[in-house]
C-alpha atoms as a PDB file:
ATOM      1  CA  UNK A   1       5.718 -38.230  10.019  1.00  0.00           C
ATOM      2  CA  UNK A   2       3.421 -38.393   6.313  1.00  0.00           C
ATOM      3  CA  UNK A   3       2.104 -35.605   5.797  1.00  0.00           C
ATOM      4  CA  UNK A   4      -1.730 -36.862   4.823  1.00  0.00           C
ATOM      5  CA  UNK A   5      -3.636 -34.160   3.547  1.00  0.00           C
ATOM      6  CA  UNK A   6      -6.445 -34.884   0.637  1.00  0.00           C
ATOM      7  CA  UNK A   7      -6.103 -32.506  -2.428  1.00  0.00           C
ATOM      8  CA  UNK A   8      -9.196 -30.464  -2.508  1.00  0.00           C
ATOM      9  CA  UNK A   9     -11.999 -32.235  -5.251  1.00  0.00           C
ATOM     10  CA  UNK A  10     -12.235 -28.516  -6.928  1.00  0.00           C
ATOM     11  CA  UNK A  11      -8.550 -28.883  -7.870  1.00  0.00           C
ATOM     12  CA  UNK A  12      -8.779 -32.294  -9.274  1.00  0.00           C
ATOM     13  CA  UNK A  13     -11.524 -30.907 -11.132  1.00  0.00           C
ATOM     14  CA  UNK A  14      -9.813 -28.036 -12.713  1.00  0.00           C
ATOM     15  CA  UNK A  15      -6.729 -30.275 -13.391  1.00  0.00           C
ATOM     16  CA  UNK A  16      -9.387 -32.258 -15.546  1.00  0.00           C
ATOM     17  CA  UNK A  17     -10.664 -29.718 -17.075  1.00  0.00           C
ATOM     18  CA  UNK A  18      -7.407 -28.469 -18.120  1.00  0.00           C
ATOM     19  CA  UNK A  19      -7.043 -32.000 -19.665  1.00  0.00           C
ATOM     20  CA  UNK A  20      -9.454 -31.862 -21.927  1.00  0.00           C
ATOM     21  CA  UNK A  21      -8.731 -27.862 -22.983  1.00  0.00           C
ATOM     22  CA  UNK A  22      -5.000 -29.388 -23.728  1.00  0.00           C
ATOM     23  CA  UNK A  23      -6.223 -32.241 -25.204  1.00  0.00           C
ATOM     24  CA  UNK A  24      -8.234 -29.561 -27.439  1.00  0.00           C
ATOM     25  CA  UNK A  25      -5.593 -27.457 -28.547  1.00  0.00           C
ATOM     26  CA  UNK A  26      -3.428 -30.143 -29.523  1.00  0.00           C
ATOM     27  CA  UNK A  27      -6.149 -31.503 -31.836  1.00  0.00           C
ATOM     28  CA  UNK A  28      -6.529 -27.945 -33.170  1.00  0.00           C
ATOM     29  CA  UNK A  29      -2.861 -27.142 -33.994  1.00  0.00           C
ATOM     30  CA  UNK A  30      -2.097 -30.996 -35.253  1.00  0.00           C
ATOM     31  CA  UNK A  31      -4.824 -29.769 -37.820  1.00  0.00           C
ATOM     32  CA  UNK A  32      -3.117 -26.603 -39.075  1.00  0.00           C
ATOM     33  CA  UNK A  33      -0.535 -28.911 -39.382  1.00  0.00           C
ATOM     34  CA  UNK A  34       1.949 -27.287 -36.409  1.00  0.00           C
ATOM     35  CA  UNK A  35       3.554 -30.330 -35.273  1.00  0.00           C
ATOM     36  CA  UNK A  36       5.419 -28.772 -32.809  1.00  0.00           C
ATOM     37  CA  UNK A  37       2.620 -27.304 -30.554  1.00  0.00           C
ATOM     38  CA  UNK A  38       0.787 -30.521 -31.138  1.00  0.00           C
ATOM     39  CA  UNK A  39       3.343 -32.739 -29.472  1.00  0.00           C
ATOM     40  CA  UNK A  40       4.110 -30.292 -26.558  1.00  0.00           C
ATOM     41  CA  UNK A  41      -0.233 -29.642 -25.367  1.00  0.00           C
ATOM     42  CA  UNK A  42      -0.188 -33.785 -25.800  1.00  0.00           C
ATOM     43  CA  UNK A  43       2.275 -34.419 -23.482  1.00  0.00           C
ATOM     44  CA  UNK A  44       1.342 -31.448 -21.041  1.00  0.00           C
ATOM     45  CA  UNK A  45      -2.165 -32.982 -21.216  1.00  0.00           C
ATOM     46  CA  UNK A  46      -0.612 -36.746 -20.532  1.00  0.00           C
ATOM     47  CA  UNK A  47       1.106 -35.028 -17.388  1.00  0.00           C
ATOM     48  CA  UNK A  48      -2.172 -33.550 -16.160  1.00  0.00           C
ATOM     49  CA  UNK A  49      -3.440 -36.542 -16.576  1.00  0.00           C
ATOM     50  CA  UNK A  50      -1.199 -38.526 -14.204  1.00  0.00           C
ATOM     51  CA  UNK A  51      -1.308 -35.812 -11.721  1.00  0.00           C
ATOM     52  CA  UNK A  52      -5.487 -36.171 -11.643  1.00  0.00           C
ATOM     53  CA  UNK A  53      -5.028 -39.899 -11.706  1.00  0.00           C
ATOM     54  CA  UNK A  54      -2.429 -39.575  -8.254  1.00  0.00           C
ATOM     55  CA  UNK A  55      -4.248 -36.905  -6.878  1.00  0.00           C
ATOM     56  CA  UNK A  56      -7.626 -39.600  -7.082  1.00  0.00           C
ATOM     57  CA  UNK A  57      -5.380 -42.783  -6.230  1.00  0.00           C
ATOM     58  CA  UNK A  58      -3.587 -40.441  -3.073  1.00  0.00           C
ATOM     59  CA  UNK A  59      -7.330 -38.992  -1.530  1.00  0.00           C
ATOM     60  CA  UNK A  60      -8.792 -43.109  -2.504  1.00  0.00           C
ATOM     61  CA  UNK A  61      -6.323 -44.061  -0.170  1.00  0.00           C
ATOM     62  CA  UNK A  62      -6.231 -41.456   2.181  1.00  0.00           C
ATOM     63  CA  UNK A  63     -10.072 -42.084   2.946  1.00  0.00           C
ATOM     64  CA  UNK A  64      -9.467 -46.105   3.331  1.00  0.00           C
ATOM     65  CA  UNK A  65      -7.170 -45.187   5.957  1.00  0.00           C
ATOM     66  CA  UNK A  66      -9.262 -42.589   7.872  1.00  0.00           C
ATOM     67  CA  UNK A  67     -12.011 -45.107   8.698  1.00  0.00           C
END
């Protein structure tokens, strides 16, 4: 048995949110020129990203199946 739960909108939206605060800090510290911390909020923001992008895909598909 699937376990088919929705992930709650209000954690999608904070997974966003931490996106674009990732996204932010990696602009900031590829500016002072710390490479480093620049590569490592880039790909924590990528990974984020794929988890909002699944977590819209899983509760898009979810909902088809409900009706």
């Amino acid at each position: 048995m699937r376990d088919e739960t929705k992930i709650h909108p209000m954690v999608l939206l904070s997974t966003f949110i931490n996106v674009i605060v990732m996204a932010m800090f990696a602009y900031d510290k590829f500016s002072e020129k710390q490479m480093g911390y620049s590569i490592a909020f880039i790909l924590l923001s990528l990974l984020f990203l794929g988890m909002t992008i699944y977590g819209l895909a899983r509760n898009n598909k979810i909902g088809r199946t409900e009706k």
